[in-house]
N, C-alpha and C. Protein backbone atom coordinates (compact mmCIF):
# COMPACT_ATOMS: atom_id res chain seq x y z
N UNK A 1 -6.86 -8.69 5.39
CA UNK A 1 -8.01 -7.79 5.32
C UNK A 1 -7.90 -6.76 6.44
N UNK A 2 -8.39 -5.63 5.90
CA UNK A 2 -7.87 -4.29 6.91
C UNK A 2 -8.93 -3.83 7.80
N UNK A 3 -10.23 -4.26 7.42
CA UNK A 3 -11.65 -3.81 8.00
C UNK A 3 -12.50 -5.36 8.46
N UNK A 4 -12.80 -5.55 9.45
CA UNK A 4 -13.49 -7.06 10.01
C UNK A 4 -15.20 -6.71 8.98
N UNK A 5 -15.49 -5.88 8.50
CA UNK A 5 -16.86 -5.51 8.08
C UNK A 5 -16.91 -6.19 6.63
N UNK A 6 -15.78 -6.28 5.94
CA UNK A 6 -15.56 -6.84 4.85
C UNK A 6 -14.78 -8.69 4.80
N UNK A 7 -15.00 -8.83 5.61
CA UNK A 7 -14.20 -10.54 5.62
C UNK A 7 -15.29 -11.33 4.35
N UNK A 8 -16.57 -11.38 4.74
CA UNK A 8 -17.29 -12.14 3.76
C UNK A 8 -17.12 -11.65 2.30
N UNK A 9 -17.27 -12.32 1.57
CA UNK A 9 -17.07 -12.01 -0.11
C UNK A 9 -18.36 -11.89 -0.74
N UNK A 10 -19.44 -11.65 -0.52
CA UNK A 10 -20.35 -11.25 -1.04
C UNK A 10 -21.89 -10.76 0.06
N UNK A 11 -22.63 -10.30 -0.33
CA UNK A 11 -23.52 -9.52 0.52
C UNK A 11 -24.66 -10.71 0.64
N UNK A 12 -24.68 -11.32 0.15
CA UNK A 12 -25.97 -12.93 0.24
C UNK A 12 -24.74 -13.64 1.09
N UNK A 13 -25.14 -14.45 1.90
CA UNK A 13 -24.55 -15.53 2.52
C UNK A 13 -24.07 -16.83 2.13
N UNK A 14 -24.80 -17.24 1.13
CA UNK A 14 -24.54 -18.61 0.17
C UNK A 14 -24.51 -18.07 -1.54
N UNK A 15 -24.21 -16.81 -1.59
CA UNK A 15 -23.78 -16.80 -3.68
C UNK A 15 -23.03 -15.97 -3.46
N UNK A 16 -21.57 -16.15 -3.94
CA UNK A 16 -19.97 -14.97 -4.39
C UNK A 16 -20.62 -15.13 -5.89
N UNK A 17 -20.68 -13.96 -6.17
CA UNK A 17 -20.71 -13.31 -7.31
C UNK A 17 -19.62 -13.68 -8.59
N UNK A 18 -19.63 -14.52 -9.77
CA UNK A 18 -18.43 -14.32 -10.41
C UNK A 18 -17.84 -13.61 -10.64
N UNK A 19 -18.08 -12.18 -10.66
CA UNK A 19 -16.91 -11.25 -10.75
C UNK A 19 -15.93 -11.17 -9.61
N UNK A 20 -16.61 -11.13 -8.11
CA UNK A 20 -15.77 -11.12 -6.89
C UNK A 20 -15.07 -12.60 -6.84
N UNK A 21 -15.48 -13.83 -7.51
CA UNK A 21 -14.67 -14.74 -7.35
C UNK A 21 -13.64 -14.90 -8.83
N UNK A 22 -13.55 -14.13 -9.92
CA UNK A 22 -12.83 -13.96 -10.73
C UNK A 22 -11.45 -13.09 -10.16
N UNK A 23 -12.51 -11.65 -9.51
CA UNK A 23 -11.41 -10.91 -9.01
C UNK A 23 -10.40 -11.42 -7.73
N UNK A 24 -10.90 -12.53 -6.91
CA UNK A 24 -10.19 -12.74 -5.56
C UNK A 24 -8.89 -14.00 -6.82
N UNK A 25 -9.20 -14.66 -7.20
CA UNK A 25 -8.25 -15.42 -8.04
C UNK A 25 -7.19 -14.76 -8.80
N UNK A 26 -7.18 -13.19 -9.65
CA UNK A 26 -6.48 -12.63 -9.92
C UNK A 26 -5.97 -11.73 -8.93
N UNK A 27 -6.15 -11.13 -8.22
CA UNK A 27 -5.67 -10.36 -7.40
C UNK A 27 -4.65 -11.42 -6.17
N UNK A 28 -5.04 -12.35 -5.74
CA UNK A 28 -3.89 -13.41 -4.99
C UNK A 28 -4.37 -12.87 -3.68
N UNK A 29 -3.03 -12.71 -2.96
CA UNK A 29 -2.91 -12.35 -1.81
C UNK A 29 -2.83 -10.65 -1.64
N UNK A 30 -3.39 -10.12 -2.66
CA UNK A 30 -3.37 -8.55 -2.55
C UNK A 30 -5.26 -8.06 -2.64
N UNK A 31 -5.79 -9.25 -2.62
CA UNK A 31 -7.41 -9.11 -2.57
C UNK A 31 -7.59 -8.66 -1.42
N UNK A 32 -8.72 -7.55 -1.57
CA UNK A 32 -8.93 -6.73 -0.26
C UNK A 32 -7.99 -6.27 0.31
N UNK A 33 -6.65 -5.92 -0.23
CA UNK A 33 -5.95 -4.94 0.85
C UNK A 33 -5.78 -3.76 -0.03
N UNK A 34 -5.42 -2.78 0.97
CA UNK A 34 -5.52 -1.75 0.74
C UNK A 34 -3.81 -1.18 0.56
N UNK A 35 -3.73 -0.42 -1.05
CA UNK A 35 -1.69 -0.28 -0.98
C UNK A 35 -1.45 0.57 0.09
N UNK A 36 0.05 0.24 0.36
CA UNK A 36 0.83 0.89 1.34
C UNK A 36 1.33 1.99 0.86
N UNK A 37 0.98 3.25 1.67
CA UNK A 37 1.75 4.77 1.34
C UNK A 37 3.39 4.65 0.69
N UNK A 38 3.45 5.37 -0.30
CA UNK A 38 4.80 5.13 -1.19
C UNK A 38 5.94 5.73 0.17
N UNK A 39 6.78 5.52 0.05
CA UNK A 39 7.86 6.09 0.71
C UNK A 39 8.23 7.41 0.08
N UNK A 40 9.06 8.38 1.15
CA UNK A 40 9.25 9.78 0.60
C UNK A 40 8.52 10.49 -0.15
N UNK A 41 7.09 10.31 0.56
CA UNK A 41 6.02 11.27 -0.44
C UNK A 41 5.36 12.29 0.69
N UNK A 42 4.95 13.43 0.42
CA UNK A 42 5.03 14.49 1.37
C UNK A 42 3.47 14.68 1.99
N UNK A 43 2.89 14.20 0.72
CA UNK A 43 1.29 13.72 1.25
C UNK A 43 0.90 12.26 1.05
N UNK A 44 0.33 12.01 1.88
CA UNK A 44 -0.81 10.36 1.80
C UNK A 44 -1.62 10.33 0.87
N UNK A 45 -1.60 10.04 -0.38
CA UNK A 45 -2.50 9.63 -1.11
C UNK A 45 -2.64 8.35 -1.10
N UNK A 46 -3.15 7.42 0.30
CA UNK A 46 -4.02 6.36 0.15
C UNK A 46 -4.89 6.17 1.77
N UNK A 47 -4.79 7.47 2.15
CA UNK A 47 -5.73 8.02 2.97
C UNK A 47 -7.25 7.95 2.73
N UNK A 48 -8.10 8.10 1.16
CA UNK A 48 -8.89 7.71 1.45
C UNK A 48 -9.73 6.18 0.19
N UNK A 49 -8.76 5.20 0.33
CA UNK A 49 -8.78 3.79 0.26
C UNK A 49 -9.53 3.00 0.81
N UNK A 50 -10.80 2.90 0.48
CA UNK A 50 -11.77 2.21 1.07
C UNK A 50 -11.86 0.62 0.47
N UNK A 51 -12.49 -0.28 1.16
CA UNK A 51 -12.92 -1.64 0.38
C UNK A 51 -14.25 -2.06 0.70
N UNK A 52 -14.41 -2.88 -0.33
CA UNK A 52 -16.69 -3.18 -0.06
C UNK A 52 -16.08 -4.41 0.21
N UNK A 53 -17.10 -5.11 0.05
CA UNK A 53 -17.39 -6.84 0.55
C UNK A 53 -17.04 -7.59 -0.51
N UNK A 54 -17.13 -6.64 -1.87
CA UNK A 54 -16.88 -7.93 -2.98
C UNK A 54 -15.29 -7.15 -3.10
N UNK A 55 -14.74 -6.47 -2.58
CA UNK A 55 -13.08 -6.76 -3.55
C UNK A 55 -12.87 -5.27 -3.75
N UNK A 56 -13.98 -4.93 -4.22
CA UNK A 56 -13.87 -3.48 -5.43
C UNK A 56 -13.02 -2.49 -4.30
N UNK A 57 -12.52 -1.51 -4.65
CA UNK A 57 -10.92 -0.43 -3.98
C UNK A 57 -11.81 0.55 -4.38
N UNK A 58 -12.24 1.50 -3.72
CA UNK A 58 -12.49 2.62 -3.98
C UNK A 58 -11.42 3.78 -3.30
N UNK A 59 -11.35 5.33 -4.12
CA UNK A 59 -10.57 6.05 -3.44
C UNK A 59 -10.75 7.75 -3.80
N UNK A 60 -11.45 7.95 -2.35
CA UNK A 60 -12.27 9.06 -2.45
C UNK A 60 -11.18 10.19 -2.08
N UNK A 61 -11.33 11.28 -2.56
CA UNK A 61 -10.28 12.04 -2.20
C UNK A 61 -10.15 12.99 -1.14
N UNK A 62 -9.00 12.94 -0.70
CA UNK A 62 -9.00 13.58 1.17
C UNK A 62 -8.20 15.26 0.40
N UNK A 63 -8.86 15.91 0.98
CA UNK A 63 -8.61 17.09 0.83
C UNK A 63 -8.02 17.83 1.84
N UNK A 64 -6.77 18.54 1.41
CA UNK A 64 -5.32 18.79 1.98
C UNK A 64 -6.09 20.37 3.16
N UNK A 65 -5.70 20.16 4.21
CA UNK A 65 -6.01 21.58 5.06
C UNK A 65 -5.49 22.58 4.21
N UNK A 66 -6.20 23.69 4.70
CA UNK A 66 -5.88 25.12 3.36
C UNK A 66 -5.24 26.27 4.96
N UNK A 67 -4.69 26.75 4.79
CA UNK A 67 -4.18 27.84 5.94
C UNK A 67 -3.24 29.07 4.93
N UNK A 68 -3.48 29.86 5.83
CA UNK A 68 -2.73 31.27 5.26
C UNK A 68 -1.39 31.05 5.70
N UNK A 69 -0.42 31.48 4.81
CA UNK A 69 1.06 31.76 5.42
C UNK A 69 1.31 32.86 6.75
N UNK A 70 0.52 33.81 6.36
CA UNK A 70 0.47 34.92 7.47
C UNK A 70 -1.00 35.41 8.50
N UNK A 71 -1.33 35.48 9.65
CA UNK A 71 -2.36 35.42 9.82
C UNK A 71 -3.05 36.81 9.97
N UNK A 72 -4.26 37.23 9.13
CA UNK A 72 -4.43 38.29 8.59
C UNK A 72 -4.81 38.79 7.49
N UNK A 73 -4.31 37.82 6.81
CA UNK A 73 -3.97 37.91 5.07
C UNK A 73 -5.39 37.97 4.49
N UNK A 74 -6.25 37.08 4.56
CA UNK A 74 -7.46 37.17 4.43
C UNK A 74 -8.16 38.27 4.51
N UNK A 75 -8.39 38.38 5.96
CA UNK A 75 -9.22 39.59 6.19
C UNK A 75 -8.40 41.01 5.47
N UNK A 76 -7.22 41.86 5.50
CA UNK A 76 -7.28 42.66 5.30
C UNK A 76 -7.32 42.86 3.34
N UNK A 77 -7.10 41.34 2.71
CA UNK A 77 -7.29 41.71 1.62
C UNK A 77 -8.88 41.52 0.83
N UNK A 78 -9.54 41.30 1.80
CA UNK A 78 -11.07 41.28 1.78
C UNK A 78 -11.73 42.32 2.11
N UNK A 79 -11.05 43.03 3.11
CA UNK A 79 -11.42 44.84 3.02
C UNK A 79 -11.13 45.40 1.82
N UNK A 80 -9.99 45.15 1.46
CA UNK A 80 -9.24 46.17 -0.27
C UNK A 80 -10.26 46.15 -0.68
N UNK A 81 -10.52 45.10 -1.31
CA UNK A 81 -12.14 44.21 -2.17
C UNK A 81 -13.07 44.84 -1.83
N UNK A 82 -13.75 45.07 -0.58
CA UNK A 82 -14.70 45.87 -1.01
C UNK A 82 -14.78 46.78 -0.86
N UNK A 83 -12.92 48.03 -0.35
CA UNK A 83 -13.22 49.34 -0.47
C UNK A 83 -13.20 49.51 -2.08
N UNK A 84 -12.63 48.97 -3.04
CA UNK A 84 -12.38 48.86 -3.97
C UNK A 84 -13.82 48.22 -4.99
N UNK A 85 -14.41 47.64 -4.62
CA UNK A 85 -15.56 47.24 -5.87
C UNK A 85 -16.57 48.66 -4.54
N UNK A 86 -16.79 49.18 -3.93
CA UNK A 86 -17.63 50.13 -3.85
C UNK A 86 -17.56 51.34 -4.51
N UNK A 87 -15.80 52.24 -4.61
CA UNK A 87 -15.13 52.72 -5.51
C UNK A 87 -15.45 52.40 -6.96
N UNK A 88 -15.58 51.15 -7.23
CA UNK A 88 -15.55 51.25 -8.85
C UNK A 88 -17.32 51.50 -9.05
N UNK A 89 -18.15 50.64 -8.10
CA UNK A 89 -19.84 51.12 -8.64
C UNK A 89 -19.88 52.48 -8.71
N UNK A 90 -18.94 53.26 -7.45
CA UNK A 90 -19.69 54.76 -7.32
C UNK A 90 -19.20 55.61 -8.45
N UNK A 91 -17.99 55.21 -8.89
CA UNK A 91 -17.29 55.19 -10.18
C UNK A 91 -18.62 55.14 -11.48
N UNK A 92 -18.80 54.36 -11.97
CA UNK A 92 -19.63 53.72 -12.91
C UNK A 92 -20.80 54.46 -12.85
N UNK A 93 -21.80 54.58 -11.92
CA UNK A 93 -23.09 54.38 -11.68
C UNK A 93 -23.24 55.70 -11.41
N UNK A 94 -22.71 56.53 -10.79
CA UNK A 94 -22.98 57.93 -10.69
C UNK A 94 -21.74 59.07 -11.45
N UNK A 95 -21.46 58.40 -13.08
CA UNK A 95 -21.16 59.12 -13.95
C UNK A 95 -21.76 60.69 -14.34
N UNK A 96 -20.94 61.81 -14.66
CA UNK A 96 -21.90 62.73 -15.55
C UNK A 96 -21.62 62.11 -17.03
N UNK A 97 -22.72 61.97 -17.70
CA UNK A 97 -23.35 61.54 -19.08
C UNK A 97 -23.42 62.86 -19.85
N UNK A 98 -23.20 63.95 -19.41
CA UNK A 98 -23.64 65.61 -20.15
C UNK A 98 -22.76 65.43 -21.56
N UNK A 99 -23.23 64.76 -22.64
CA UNK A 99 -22.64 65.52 -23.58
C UNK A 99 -22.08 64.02 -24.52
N UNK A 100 -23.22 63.23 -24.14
CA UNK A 100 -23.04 61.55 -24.20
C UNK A 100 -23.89 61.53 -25.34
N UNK A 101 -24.58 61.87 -25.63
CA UNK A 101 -26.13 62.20 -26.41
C UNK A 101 -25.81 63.13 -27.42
N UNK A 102 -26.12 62.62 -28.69
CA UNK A 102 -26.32 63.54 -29.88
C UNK A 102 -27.06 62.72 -30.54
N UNK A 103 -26.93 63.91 -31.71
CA UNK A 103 -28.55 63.46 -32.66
C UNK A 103 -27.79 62.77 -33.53
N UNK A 104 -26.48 62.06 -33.86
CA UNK A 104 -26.08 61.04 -34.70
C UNK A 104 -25.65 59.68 -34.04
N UNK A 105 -25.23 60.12 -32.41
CA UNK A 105 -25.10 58.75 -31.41
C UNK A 105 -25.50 58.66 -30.09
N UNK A 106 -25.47 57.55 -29.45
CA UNK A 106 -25.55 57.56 -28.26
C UNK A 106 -24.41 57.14 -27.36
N UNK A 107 -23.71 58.03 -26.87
CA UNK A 107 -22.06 57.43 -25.95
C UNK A 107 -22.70 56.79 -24.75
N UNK A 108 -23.57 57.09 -24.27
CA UNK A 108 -24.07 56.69 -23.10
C UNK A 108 -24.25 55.08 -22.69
N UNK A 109 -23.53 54.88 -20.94
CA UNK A 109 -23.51 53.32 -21.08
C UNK A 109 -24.73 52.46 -21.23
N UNK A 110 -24.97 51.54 -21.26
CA UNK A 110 -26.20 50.89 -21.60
C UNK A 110 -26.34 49.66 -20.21
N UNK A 111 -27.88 50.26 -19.85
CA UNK A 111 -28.51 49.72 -18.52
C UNK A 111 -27.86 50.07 -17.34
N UNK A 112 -28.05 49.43 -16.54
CA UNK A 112 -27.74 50.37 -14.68
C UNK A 112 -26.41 50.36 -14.07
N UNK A 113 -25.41 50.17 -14.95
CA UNK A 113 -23.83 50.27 -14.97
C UNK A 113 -23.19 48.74 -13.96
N UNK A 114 -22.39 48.50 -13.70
CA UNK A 114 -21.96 47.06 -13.36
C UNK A 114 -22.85 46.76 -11.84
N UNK A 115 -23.21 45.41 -12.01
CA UNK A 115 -24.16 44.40 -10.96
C UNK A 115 -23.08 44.08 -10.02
């Protein structure tokens, strides 16, 4: 057993549960442990391998650090973005319409041009 918080087999002091005493009989000597990281694998997937009191393996997932290759990268392509979506509203939104309008259609865009 990998955690001293889990030694007892059930959360009452005098009743193991038949399922936790079904499961400790099939499982052997691999009850309550937690598997060992595979060899030649580049991430830990059994990093987050938890165990309760009755047996049950839970395995919540550890999420890998995120970093830029270059530092910078972010910010200056987050400027483009919004010299670029201010460009396209002023684009859109302060169209001339002169000549959008006739008496068989309407070319004109419909409502206050992109949100």
């Amino acid at each position: 057993m990998t955690n001293p918080r889990v030694e007892s087999d059930a959360y009452d002091r005098g009743i193991i549960p038949a399922e936790t005493a079904a499961r400790k009989e099939r499982e052997g000597e691999e009850y309550k442990h937690i598997p060992e990281p595979a060899e030649g694998e580049s991430i830990d997937t059994t990093g987050g391998f938890t165990v309760d009191r009755e047996g049950l393996l839970n395995n919540y997932a550890i999420e890998p650090e995120m970093y830029y290759e270059t530092p910078g990268d972010a910010r200056k392509e987050e400027e483009e973005d919004v010299e670029h979506r201010a460009e396209e509203l002023h684009d859109i939104n302060d169209n001339d319409e002169s000549g959008l309008l006739t008496s068989e259609h309407d070319y004109r865009g419909k409502g206050s041009g992109i949100i």
